[in-house]
Structures are given as structure tokens and as C-alpha cells.
Protein backbone atom coordinates (compact mmCIF):
# COMPACT_ATOMS: atom_id res chain seq x y z
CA UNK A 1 -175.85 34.75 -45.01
CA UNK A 2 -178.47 33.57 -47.21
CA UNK A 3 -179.23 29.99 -47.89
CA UNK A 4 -181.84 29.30 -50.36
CA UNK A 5 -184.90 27.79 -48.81
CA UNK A 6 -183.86 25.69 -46.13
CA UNK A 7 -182.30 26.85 -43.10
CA UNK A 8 -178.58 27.52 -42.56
CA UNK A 9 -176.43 24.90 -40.23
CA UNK A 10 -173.63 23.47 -39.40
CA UNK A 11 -172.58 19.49 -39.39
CA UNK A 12 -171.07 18.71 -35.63
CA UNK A 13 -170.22 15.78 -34.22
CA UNK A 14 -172.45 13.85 -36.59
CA UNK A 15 -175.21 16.18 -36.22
CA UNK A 16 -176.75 19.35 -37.97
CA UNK A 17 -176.94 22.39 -36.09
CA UNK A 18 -179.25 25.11 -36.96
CA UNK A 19 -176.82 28.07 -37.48
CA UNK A 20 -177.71 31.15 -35.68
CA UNK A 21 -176.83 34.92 -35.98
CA UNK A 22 -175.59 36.58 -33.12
CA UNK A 23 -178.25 39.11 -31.51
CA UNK A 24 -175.64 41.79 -30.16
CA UNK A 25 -178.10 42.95 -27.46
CA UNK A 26 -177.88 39.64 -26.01
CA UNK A 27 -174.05 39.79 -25.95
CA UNK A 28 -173.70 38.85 -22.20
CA UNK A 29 -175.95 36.35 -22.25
CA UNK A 30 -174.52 34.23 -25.53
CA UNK A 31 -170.95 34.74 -25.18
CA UNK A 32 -168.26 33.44 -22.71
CA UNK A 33 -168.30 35.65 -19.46
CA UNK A 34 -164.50 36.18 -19.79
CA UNK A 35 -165.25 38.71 -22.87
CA UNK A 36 -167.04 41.01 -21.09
CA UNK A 37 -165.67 40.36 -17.14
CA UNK A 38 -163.18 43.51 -15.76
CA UNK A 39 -159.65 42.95 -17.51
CA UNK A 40 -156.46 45.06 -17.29
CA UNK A 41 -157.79 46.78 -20.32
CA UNK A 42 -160.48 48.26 -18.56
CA UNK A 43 -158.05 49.23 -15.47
CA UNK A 44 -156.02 50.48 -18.18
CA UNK A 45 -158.80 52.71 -19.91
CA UNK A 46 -160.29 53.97 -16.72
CA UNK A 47 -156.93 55.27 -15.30
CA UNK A 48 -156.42 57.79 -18.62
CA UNK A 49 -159.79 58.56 -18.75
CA UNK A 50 -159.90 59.85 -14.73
CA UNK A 51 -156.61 61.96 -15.14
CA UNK A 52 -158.07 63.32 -18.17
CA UNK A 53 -161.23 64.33 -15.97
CA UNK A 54 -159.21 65.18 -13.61
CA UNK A 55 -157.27 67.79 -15.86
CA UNK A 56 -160.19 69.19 -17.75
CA UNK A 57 -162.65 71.71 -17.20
CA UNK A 58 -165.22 70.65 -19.16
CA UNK A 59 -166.91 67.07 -19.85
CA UNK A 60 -165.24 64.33 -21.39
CA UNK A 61 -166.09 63.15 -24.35
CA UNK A 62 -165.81 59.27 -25.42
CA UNK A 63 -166.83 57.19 -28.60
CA UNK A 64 -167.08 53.36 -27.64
CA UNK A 65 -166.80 51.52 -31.00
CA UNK A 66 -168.68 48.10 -30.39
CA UNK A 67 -169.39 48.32 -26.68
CA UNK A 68 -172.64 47.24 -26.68
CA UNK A 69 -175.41 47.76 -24.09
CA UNK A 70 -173.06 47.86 -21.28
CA UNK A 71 -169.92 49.35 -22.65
CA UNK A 72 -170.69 52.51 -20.85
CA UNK A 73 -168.81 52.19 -17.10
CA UNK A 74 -169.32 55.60 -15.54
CA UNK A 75 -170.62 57.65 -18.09
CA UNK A 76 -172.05 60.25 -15.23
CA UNK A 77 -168.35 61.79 -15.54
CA UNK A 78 -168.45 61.49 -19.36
CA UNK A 79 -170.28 62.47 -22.59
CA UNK A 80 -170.49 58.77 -24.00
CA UNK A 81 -170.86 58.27 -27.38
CA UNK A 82 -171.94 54.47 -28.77
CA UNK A 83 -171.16 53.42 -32.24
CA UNK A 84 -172.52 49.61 -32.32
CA UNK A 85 -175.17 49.42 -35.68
CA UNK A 86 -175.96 45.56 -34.29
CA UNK A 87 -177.70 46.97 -30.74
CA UNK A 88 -180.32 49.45 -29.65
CA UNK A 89 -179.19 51.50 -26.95
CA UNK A 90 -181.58 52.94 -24.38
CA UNK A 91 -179.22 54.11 -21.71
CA UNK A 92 -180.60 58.22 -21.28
CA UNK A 93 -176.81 58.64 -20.54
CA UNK A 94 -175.79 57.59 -24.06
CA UNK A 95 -176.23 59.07 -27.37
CA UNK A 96 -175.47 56.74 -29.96
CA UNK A 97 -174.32 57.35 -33.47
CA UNK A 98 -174.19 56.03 -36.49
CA UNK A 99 -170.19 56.46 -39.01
CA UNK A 100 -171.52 59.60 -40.42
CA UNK A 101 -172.46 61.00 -37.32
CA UNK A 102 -169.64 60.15 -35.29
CA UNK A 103 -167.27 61.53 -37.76
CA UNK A 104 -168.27 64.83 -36.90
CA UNK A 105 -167.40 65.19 -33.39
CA UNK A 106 -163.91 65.42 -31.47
CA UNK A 107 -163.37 62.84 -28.54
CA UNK A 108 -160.62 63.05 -26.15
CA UNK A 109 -161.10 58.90 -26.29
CA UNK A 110 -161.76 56.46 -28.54
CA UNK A 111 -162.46 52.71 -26.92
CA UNK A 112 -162.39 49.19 -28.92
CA UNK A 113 -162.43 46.97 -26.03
CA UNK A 114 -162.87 43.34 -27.87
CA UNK A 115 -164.06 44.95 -31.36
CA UNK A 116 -161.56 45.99 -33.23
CA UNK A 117 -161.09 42.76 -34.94
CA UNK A 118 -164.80 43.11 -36.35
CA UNK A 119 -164.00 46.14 -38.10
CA UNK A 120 -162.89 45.95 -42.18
CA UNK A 121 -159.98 48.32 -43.29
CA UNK A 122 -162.75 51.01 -44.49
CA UNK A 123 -164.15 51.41 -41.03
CA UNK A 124 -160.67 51.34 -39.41
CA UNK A 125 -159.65 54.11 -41.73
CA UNK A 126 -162.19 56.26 -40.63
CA UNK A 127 -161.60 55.28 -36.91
CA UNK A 128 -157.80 56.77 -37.82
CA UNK A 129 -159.31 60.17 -39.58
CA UNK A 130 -160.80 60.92 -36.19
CA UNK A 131 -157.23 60.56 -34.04
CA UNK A 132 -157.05 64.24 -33.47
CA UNK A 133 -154.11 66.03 -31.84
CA UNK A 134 -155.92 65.24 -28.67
CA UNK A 135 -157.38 61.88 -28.80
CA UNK A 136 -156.17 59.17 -27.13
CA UNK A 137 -157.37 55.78 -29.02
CA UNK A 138 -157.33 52.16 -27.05
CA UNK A 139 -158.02 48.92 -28.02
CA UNK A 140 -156.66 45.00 -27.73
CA UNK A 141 -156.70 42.23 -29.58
CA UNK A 142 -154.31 39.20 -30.22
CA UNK A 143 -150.91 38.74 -29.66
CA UNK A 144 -150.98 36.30 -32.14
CA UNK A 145 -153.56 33.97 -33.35
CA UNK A 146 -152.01 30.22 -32.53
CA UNK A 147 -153.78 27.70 -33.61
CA UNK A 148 -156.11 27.14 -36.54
CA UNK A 149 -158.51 25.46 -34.76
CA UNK A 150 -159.30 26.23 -31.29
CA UNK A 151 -162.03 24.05 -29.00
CA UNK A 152 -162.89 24.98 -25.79
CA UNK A 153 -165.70 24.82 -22.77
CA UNK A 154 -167.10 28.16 -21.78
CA UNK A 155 -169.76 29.74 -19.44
CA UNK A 156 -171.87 32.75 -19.53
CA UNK A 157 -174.65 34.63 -17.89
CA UNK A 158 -177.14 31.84 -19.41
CA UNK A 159 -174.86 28.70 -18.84
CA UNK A 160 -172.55 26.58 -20.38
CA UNK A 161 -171.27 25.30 -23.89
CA UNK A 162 -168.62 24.64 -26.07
CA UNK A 163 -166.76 27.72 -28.19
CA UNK A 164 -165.09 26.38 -31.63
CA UNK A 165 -162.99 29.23 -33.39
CA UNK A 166 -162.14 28.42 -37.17
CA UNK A 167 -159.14 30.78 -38.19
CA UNK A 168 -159.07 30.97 -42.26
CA UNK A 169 -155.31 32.15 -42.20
CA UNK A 170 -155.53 32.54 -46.34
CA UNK A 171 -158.17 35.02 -46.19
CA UNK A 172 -157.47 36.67 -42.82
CA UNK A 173 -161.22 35.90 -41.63
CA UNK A 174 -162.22 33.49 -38.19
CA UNK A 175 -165.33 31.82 -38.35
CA UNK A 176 -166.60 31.81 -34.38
CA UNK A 177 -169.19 29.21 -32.94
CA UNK A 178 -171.42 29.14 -29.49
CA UNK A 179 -172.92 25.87 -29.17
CA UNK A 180 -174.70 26.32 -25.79
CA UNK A 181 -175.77 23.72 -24.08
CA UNK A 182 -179.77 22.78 -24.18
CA UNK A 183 -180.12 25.23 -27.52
CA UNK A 184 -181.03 23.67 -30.78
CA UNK A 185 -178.83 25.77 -32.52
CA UNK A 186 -175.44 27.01 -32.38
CA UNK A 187 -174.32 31.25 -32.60
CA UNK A 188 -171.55 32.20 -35.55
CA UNK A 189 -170.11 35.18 -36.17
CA UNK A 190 -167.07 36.19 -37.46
CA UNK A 191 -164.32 38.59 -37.65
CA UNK A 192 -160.80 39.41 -39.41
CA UNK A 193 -157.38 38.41 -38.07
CA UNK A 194 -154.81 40.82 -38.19
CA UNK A 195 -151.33 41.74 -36.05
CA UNK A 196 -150.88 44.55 -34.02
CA UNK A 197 -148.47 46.07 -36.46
CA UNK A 198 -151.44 45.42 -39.13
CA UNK A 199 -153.31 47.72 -36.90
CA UNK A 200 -150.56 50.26 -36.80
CA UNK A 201 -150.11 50.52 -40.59
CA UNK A 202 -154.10 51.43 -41.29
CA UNK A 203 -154.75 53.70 -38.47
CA UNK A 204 -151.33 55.67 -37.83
CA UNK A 205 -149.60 54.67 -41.29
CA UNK A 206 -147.26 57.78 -40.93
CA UNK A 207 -146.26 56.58 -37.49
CA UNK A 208 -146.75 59.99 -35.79
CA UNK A 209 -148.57 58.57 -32.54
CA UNK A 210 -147.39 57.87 -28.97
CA UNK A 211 -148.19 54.06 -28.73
CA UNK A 212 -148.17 52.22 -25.60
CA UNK A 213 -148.68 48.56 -25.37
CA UNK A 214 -149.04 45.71 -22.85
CA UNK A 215 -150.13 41.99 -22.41
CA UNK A 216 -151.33 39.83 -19.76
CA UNK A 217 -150.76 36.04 -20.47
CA UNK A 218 -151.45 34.33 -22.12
CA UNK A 219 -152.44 36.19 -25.38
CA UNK A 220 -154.14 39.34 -24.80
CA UNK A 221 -152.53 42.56 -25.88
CA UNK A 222 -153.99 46.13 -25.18
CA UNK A 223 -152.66 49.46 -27.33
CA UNK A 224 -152.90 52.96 -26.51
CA UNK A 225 -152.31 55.84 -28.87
CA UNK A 226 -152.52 59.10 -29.84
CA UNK A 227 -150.82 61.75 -31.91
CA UNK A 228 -149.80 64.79 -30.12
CA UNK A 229 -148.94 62.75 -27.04
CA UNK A 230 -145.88 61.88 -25.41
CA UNK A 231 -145.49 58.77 -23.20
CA UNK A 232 -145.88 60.31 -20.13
CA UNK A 233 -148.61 62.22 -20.88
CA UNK A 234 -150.73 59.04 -20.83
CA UNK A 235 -150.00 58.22 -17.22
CA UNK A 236 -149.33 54.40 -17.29
């Protein structure tokens, strides 16, 4: 965002905040430890990936879209492949690509955990041209958005703060806020709301994928999907 001369910030509480850009290779220390802690998602993910080990006799291959520095669980039994443009991976396990690079390889998986919602239509189209007859996608988002305006206390590996998430239902956009405490400054960074069903109609808009979907309260949904797939062949 660019501001003229003066700084960028944001009026809180009767107070101006410096406003901060998010420095994605600091992920786990910035945001709430509940983003990145194990979730069913993950017991979800690891349980397709290990039959899929399990059944093949060759490496596994798996793109993490916006996984960050420490997306990559076990990647001894894997070829892991990191598409995140806002870190700099240095993991001798990973090779990380850019769109056009990633575009040109087949991956039996293809793993959104927490990032799909930063993606714009483009990128999620391209995410879809890569669902070939093998490839499994998952990701999870929202079960629904609730409330415009959401307030809440939060820790993380560097302390504590206060999380405000600004949903701008007319333009499908949420406006996200760390103000940790003992920073002069707060963190904003933002991302799109969409439904599931959204989702469905961008990346398998002639509905020829197996989906598989389930929640864990209050408002977390994951997906699975792939063409070529039947429900049982996914193992959950």
C-alpha cells in the first residue's frame, strides 16, 4: 500500500498505530498459534498422503501452496514442492517454485492448509488446471464468515495481543489486524471471502471431482478432491 510521505496507520482506541506488512517468514512468530498448531486437517492430509506412499513405487510428489517455512511435515518420504512468493525457503529438502514453474510438473497432492483464501480467482484457476487424473487437492477454509467484525485475544510464539478481522462483505475482501502487545505497530494483511461452493465453481466448474468434506466446530471446514477418484479411494 502506498501512502504518500508519511507512514501508513491505523486509528485504535484513540490512538494511531503504525500499520505494518506482514513478513511471511515470521509467520509463527506474528500470528495466533492456533493457525499453525496440528488440526484435523493435517491428520486428514497425512493419512492420504501415507496410503499413497504406501501404494506407490516411486516418490511422492507434493506442491504446498502458501505453507511457508514450516509447511513441509515429513518431506523425507516426499518430493515437496513450495509455492509461497512472500518467504525464502532454505529447507535442502524443498525445492520451491514460482506459478510458471509449478505449472509444469504433476503432483499426486496439492495442499492449501490456511491459504486458499489469499489466492484471487486467476491463481485459483491455475491451481484447478493442475488437478490431474491423479491429484488429490486439499484445503479448508470457512464454513461461513459470521460476523462483520470480529475482536479477539490471541497468543503466539512471541506473546500476546489482540486480532481484529474487518470482513468487507460488498467486495468479498477481510482486512486482518495483529496488534501485539509491547509493538509500536500493528500487522494487516488481507484476504478474499468466499464459500466453499465458491471454491467448487472456479476450480472443478464441470463438477467431475470426488469431493470430500468435513468440519470441526466451530467453523472450520476442510475439502478434499480430485478427478479420477472415487470416495473410497481417498481412504477417510
Amino acid at each position: 500500500m502506498f501512502c504518500g510521505a508519511n507512514p501508513c496507520g491505523v486509528y485504535m482506541e484513540g490512538k494511531m498505530f503504525k500499520e505494518m506488512g506482514v513478513d511471511w517468514n515470521k509467520y509463527r512468530d506474528i500470528f495466533p498459534d492456533r493457525y499453525h498448531k496440528p488440526s484435523v486437517f493435517d491428520r486428514v492430509f497425512r493419512r492420504l498422503v501415507s496410503r499413497r506412499t504406501c501404494e506407490s513405487s516411486r516418490k511422492i510428489r507434493v506442491l504446498d501452496i502458501g505453507g511457508g517455512l514450516y509447511g513441509n511435515l515429513f518431506s523425507s518420504f516426499w518430493d515437496y514442492y513450495l509455492l509461497d512468493p512472500g518467504v525464502s525457503a532454505t529447507d535442502g529438502n524443498t525445492f520451491q517454485v514460482s506459478w510458471n514453474e509449478a505449472t509444469g510438473i504433476e503432483y499426486d497432492f496439492i495442499r492449501m492448509r490456511g491459504s486458499i483464501a489469499y489466492l484471487s480467482d486467476e491463481e485459483l484457476r491455475v491451481v484447478s488446471s493442475m488437478l490431474k487424473p491423479e491429484t488429490v487437492l486439499a484445503f479448508n477454509t470457512f464454513r461461513h464468515f459470521g460476523d462483520p467484525i470480529k475482536i479477539r485475544r490471541y497468543s503466539s510464539n512471541s506473546g500476546r495481543g489482540k486480532e481484529i478481522v474487518e470482513a468487507d462483505l460488498k467486495n468479498g475482501i477481510v482486512k486482518h489486524t495483529l496488534d501485539p502487545e509491547g509493538v509500536e505497530g500493528v500487522y494487516v494483511s488481507q484476504f478474499y471471502i468466499r464459500t466453499v461452493e465458491e471454491y467448487f465453481d472456479i476450480l472443478d466448474p464441470n463438477r467431475d471431482c470426488c469431493v470430500v468434506q468435513g468440519w470441526k466446530p466451530p467453523n472450520s471446514v476442510w475439502v478434499t478432491m480430485g478427478r479420477g477418484h472415487h470416495v473410497s479411494d481417498l481412504g477417510l
